[in-house]
Protein backbone atom coordinates (compact mmCIF):
# COMPACT_ATOMS: atom_id res chain seq x y z
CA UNK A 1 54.23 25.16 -49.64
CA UNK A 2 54.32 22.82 -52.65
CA UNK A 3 55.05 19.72 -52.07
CA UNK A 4 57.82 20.11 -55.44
CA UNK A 5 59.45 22.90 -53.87
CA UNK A 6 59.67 21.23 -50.52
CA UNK A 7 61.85 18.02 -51.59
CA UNK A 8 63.08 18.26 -54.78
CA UNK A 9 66.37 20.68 -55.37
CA UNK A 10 65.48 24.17 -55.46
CA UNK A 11 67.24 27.75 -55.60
CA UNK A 12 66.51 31.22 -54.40
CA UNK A 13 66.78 34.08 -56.57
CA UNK A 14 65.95 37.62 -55.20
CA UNK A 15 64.84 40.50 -57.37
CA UNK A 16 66.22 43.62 -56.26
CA UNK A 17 66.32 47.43 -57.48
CA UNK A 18 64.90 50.69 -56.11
CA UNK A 19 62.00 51.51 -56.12
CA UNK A 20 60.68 51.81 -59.90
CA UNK A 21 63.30 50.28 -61.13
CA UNK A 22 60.84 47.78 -63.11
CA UNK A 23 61.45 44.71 -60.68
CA UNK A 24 57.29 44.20 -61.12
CA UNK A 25 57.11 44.39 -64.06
CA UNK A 26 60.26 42.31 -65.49
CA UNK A 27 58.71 39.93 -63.15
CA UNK A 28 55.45 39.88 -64.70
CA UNK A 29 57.07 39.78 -68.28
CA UNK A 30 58.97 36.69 -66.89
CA UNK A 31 55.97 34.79 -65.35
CA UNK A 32 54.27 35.55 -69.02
CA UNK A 33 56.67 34.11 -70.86
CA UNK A 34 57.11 31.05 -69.02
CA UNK A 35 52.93 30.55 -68.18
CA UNK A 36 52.62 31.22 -72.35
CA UNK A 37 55.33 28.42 -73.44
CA UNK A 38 57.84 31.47 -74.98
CA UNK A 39 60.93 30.03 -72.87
CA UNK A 40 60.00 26.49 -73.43
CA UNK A 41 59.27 26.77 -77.25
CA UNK A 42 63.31 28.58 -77.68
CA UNK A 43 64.70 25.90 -75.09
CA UNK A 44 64.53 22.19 -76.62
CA UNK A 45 63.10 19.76 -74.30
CA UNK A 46 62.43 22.45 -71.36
CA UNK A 47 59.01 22.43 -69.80
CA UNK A 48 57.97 25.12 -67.22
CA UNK A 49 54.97 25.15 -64.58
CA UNK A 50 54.15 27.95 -61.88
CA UNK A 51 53.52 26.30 -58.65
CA UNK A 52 51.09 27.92 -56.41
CA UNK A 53 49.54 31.50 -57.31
CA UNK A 54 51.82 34.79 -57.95
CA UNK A 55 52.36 35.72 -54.33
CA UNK A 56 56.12 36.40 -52.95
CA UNK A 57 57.99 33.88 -53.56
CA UNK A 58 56.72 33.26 -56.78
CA UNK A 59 57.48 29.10 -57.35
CA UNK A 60 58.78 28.13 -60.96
CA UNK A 61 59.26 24.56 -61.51
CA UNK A 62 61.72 24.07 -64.71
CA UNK A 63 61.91 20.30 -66.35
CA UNK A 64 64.24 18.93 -69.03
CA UNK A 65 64.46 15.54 -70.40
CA UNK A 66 67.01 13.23 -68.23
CA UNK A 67 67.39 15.98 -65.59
CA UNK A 68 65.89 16.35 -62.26
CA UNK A 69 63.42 18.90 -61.94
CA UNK A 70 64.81 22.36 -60.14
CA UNK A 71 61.94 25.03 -58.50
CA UNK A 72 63.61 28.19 -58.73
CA UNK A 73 61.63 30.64 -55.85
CA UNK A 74 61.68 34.32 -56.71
CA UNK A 75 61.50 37.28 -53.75
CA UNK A 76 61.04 40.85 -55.12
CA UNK A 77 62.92 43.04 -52.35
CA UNK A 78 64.17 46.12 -52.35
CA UNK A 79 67.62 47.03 -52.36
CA UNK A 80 67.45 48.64 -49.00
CA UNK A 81 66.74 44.91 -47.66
CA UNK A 82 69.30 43.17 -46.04
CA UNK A 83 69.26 40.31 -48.65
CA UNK A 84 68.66 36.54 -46.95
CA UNK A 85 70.68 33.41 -48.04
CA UNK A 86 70.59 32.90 -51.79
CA UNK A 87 71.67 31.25 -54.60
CA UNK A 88 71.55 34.28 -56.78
CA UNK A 89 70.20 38.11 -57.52
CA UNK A 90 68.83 39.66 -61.13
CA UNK A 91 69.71 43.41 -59.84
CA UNK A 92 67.82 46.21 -61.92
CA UNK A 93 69.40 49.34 -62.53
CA UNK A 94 66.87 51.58 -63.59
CA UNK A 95 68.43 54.25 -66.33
CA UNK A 96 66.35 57.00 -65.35
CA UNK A 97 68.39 57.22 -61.78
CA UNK A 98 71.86 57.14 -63.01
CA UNK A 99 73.75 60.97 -63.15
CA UNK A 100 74.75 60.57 -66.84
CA UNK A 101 71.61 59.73 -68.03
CA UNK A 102 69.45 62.56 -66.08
CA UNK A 103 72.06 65.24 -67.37
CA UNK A 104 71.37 63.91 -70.87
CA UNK A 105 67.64 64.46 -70.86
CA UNK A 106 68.27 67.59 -68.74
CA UNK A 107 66.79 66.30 -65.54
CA UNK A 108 66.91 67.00 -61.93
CA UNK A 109 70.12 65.31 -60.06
CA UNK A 110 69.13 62.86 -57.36
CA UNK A 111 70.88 60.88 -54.54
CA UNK A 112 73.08 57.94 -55.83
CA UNK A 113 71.02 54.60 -55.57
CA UNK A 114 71.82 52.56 -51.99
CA UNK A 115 74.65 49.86 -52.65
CA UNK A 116 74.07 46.48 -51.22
CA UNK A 117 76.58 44.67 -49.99
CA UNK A 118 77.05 41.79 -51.81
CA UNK A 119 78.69 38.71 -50.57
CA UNK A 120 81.43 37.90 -52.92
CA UNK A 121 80.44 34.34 -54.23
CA UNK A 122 76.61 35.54 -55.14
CA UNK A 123 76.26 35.72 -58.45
CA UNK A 124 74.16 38.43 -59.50
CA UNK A 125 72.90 39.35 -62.75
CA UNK A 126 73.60 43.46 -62.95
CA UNK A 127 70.17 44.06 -65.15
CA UNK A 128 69.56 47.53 -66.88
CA UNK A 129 66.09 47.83 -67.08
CA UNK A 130 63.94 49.99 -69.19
CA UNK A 131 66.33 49.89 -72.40
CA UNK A 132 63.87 51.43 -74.41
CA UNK A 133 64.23 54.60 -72.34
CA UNK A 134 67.95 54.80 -73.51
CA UNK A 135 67.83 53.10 -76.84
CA UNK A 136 68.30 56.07 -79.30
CA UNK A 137 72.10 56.26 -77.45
CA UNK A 138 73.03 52.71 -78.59
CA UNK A 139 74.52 51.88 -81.74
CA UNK A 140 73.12 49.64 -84.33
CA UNK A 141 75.59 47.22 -84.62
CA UNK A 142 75.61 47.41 -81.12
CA UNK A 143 74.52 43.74 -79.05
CA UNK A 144 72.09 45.62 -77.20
CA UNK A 145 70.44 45.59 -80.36
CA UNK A 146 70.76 42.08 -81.60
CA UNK A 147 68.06 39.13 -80.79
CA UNK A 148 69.01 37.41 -78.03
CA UNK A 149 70.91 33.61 -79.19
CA UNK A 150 70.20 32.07 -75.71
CA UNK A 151 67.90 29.02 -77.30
CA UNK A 152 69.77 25.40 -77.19
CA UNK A 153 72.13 26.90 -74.57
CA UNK A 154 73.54 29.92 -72.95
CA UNK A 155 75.63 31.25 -75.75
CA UNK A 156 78.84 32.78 -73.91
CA UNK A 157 80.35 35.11 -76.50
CA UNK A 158 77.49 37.00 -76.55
CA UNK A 159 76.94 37.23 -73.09
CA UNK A 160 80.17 38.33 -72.87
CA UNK A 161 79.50 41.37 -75.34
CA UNK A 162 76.66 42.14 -73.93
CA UNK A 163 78.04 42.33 -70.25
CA UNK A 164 81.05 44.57 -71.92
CA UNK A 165 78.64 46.85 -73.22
CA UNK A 166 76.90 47.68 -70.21
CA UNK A 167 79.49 47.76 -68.37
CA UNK A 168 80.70 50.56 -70.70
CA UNK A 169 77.39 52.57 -70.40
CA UNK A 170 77.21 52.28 -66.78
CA UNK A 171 80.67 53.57 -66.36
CA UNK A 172 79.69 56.40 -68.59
CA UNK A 173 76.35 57.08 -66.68
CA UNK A 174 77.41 56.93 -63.06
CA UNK A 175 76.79 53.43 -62.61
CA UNK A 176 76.41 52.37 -59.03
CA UNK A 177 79.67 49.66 -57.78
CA UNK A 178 78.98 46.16 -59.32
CA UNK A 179 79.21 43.25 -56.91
CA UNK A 180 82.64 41.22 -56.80
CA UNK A 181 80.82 38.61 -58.94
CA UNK A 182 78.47 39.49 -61.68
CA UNK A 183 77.28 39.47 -65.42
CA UNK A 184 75.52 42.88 -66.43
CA UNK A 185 72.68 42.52 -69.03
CA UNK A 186 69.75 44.65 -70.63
CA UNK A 187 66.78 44.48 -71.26
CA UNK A 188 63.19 45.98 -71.56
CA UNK A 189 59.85 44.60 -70.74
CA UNK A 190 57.64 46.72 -72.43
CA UNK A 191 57.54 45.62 -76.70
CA UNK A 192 57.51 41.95 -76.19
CA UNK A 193 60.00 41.79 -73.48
CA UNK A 194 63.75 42.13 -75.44
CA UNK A 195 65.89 39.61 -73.68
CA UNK A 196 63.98 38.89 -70.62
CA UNK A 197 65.20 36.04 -69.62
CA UNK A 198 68.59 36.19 -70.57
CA UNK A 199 69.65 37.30 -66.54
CA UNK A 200 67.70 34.04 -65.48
CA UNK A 201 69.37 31.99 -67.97
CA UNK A 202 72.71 33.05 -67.09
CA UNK A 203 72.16 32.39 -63.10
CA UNK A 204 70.90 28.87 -64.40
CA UNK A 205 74.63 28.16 -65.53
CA UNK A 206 75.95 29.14 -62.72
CA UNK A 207 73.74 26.09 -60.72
CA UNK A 208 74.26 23.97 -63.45
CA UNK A 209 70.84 23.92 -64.31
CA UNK A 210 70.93 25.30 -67.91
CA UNK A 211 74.05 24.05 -70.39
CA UNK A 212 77.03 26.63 -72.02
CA UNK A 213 77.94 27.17 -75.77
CA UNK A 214 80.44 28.71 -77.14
CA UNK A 215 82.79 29.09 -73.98
């Protein structure tokens, strides 16, 4: 274990989802944005390192000027898993499993998707992945379709409409029940990853790692 991770302040954030429900590869996106300098370059005076190789749980040590360093540890699980003690979740909802959706491109129905039970002070970040599979159904002045503003600080209002809006789609699709204490978000990972990191950023707030505009 990294000597970092060992005694400096860290958090653990679990990546959860059925199976397919892009958890690999939003995690991968993630790790390429960070390793490549994306995150840093749209953060002022954030640096980011990977500590020890990609293996579960994948160690991500996040500096900013005049601030202790945090190591954020990520375990992909599936939702099936009993979750262990954490400090926060990115859940992704894949589209392709929720009943409105498969009626709309005429698919097969399927079992609902297992839901965990969440204890009520986790804050998890209610993702729906693959947006691109859904896209043509939002509007264009919708925020799903906006850049995301998250650079100097977590910009509230639109977090806000963005969480609003999915929370409106998943209604309409047969979303599964949303834990007591969440913010839902979407994103893709495929095209140059649209908004990402935006679920991380958000459960940065709530450690008071990462600062709030516009609250």
């Amino acid at each position: 274990m990294p000597r970092e991770y060992a005694e400096g302040p860290s958090h653990t954030i679990l990546v959860t989802g059925t199976p397919r429900s892009g958890k690999s590869t939003w995690l991968a996106e993630l790790l390429h944005q960070l390793s490549t300098g994306e995150v840093a370059h749209t953060v002022p005076g954030l640096s980011t390192r990977l500590l020890g190789d990609h293996a579960s749980p994948v160690l991500i040590s996040l500096r900013r000027a005049n601030a202790t360093p945090v190591v954020l540890a990520l375990h992909e699980l599936s939702t099936e898993d009993l979750p262990p003690t954490a400090a926060g979740v990115v859940h992704l909802v894949d589209p392709a499993h929720l009943p409105g959706v498969r009626t709309l491109f005429g698919w097969s129905a399927e079992p609902p998707p297992v839901t965990p039970a969440w204890p009520p002070r986790l804050p998890v970040a209610v993702a729906l992945s693959k947006l691109d599979l859904v896209q043509d159904a939002v509007e264009h002045g919708s925020p799903l379709r906006r850049p995301s503003p998250h650079a100097h600080a977590y910009v509230e209002p639109d977090g806000l409409d963005v969480h609003h809006e999915v929370t409106a789609w998943l209604a309409r699709w047969g979303g599964a029940a949303l834990p007591p204490r969440h913010r839902c978000f979407a994103l893709s990972a495929r095209s140059a990853g649209y908004r990402v990191a935006d679920p991380l950023l958000w459960l940065l707030t709530t450690f008071g790692a990462y600062g709030v505009a516009g609250s």
